[in-house]
N, C-alpha and C. Protein backbone atom coordinates (compact mmCIF):
# COMPACT_ATOMS: atom_id res chain seq x y z
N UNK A 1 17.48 14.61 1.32
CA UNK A 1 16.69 13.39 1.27
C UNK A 1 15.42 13.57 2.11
N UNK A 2 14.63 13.26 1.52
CA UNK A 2 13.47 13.09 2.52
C UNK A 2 13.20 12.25 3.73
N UNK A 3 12.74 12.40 4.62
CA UNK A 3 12.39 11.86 5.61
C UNK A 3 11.14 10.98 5.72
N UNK A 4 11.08 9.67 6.08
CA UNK A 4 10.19 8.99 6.35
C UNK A 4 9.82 8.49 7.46
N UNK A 5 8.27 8.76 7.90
CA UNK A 5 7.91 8.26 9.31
C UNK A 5 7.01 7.35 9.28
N UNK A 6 6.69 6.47 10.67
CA UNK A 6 5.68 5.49 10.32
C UNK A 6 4.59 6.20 10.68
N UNK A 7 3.66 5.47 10.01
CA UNK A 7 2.29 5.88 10.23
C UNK A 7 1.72 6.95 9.17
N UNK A 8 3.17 7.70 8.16
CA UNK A 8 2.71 8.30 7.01
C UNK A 8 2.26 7.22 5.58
N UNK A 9 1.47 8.05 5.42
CA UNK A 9 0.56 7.11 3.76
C UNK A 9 1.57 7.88 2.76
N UNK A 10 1.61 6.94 1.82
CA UNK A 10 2.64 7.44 0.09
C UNK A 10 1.10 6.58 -1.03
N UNK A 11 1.56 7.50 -1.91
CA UNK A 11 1.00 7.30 -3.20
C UNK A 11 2.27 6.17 -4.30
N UNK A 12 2.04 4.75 -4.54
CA UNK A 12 3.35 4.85 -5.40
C UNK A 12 2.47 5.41 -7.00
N UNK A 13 3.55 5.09 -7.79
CA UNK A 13 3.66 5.85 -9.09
C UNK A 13 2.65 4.96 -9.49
N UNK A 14 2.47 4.08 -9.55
CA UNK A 14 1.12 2.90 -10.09
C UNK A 14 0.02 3.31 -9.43
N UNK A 15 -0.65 4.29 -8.87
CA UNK A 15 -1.80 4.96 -8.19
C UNK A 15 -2.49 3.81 -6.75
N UNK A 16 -1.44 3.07 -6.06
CA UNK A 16 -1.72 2.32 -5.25
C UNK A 16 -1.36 3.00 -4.15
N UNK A 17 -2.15 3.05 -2.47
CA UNK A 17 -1.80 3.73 -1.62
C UNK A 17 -1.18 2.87 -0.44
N UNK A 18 -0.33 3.04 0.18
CA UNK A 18 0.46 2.41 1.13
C UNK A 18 0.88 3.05 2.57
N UNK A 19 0.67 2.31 3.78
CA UNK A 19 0.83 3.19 5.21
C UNK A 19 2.61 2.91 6.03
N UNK A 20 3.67 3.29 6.18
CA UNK A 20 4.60 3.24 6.40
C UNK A 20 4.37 2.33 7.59
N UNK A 21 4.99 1.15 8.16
CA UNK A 21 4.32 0.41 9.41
C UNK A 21 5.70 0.43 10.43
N UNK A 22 6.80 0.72 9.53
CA UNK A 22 8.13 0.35 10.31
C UNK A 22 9.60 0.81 9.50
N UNK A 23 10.63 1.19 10.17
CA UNK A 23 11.84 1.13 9.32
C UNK A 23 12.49 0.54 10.22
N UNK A 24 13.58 0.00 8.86
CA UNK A 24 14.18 -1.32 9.52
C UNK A 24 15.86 -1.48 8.96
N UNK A 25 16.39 -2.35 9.27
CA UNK A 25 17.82 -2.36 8.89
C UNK A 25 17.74 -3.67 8.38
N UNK A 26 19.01 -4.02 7.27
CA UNK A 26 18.93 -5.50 6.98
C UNK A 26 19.67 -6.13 7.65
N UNK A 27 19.71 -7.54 7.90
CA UNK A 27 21.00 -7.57 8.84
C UNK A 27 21.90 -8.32 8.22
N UNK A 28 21.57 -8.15 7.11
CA UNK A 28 23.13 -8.51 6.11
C UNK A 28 23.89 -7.49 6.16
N UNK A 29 23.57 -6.25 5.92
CA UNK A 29 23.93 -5.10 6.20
C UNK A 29 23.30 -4.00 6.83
N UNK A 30 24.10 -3.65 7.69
CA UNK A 30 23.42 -3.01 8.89
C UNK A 30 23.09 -1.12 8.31
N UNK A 31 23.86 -0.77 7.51
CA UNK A 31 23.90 0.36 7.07
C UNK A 31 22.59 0.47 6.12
N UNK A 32 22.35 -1.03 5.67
CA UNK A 32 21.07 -0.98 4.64
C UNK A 32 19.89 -0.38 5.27
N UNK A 33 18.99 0.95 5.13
CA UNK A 33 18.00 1.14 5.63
C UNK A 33 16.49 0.32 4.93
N UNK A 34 15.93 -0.26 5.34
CA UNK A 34 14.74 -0.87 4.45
C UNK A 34 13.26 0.25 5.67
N UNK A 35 12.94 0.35 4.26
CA UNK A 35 11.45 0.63 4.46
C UNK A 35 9.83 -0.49 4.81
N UNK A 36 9.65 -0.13 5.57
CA UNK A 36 8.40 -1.73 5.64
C UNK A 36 7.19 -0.89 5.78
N UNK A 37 6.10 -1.62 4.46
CA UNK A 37 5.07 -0.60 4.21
C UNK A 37 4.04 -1.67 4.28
N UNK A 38 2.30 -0.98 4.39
CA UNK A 38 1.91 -2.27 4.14
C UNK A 38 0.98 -1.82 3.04
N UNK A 39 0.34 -2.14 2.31
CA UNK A 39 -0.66 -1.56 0.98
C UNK A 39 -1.99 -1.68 1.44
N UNK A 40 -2.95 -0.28 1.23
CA UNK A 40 -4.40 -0.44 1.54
C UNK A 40 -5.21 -0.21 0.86
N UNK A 41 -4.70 -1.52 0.21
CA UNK A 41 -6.04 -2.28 -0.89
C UNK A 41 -6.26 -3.22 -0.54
N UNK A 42 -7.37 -3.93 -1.48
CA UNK A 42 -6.79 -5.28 -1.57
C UNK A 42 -6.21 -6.06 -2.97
N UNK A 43 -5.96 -6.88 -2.75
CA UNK A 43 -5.20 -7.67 -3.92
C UNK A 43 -4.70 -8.97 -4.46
N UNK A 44 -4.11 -9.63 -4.97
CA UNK A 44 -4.08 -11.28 -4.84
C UNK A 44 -3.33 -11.86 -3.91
N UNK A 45 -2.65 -10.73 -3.30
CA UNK A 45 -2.12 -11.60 -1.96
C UNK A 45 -2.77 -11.25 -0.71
N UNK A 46 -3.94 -10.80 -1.03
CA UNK A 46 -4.94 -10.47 0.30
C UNK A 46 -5.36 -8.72 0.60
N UNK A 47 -5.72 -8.13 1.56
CA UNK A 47 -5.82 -6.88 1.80
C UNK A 47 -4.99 -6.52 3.17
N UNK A 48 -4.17 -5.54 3.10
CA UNK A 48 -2.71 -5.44 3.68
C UNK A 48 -1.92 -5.70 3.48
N UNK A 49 -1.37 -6.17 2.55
CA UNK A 49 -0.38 -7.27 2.48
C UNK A 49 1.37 -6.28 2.89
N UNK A 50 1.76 -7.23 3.12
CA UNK A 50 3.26 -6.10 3.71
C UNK A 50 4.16 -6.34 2.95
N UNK A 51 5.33 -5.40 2.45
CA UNK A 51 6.33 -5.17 1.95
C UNK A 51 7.29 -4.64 2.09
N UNK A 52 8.39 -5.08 1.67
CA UNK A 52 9.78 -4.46 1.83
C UNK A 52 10.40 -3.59 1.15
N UNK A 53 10.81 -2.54 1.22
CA UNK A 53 12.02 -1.70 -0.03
C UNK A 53 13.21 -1.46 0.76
N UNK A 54 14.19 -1.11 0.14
CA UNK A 54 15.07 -0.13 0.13
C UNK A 54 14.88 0.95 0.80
N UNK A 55 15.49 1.59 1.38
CA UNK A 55 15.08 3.34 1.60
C UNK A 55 15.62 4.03 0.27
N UNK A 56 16.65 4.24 -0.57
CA UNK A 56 17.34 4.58 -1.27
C UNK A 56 16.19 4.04 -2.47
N UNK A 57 15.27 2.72 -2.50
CA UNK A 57 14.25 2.30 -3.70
C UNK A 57 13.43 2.89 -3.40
N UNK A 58 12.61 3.47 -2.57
CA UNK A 58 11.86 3.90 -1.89
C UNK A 58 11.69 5.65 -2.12
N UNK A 59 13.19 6.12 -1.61
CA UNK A 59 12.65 7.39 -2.23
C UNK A 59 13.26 7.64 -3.66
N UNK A 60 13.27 6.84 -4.36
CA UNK A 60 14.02 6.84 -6.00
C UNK A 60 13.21 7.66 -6.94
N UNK A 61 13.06 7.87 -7.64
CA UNK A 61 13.22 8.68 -8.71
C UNK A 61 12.69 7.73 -10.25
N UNK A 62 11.60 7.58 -10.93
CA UNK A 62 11.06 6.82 -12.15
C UNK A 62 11.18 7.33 -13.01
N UNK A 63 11.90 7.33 -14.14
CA UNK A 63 11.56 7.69 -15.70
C UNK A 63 10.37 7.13 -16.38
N UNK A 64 9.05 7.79 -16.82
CA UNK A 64 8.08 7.14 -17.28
C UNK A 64 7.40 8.07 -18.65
N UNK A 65 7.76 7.31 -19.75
CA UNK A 65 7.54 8.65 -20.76
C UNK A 65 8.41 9.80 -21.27
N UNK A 66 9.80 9.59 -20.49
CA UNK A 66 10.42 10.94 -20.28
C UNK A 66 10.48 11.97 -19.39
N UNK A 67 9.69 11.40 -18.53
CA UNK A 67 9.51 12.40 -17.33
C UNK A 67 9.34 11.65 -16.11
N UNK A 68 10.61 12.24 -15.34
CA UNK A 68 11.05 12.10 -14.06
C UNK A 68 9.71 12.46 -12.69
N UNK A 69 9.37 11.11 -12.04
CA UNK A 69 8.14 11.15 -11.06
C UNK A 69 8.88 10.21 -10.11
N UNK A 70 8.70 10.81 -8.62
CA UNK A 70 8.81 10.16 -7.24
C UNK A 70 8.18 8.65 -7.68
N UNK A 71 9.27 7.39 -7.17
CA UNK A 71 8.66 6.68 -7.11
C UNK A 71 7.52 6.06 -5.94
N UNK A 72 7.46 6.50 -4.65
CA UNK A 72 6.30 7.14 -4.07
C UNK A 72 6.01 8.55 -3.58
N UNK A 73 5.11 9.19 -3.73
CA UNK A 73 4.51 10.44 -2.86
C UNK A 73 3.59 10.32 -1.62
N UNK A 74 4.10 11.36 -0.77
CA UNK A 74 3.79 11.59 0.62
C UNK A 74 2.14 12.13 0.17
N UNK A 75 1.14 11.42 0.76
CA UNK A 75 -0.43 12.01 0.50
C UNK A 75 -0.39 12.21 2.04
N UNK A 76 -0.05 11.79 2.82
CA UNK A 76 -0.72 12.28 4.41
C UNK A 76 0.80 11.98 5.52
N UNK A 77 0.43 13.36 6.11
CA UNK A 77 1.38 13.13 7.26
C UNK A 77 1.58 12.39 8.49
């Protein structure tokens, strides 16, 4: 599995770029790892706006066309 740190940028599969700000646990379940990213664009909910995944959604895997693509990529360390 890959490793995720804060302060690394990902590419998601929709060509939008995003800066890792935090990882986090849910506390419904503590085993749940969530990813907290924030997006650096802007967009209709403003510029930054923050978000939540999965770690397990996060580093998943897209079928698009038939062909298997990271649903985000690591652009900077």
């Amino acid at each position: 599995m890959r490793e995720i740190k804060v302060g690394q940028k990902y590419r998601h599969f929709k060509d939008k770029n995003y800066e890792i700000i935090a990882l986090a646990r849910d506390c419904e379940d503590a085993n749940q790892k969530i990813v907290v990213y924030k997006a650096l664009y802007d967009s209709e909910f403003g510029f930054g706006q923050i978000w939540t995944r999965t770690l397990e959604d996060f580093l998943g895997i897209k079928e698009i066309n038939g062909q298997k693509i990271q649903r985000f990529k690591l652009i900077e360390n």
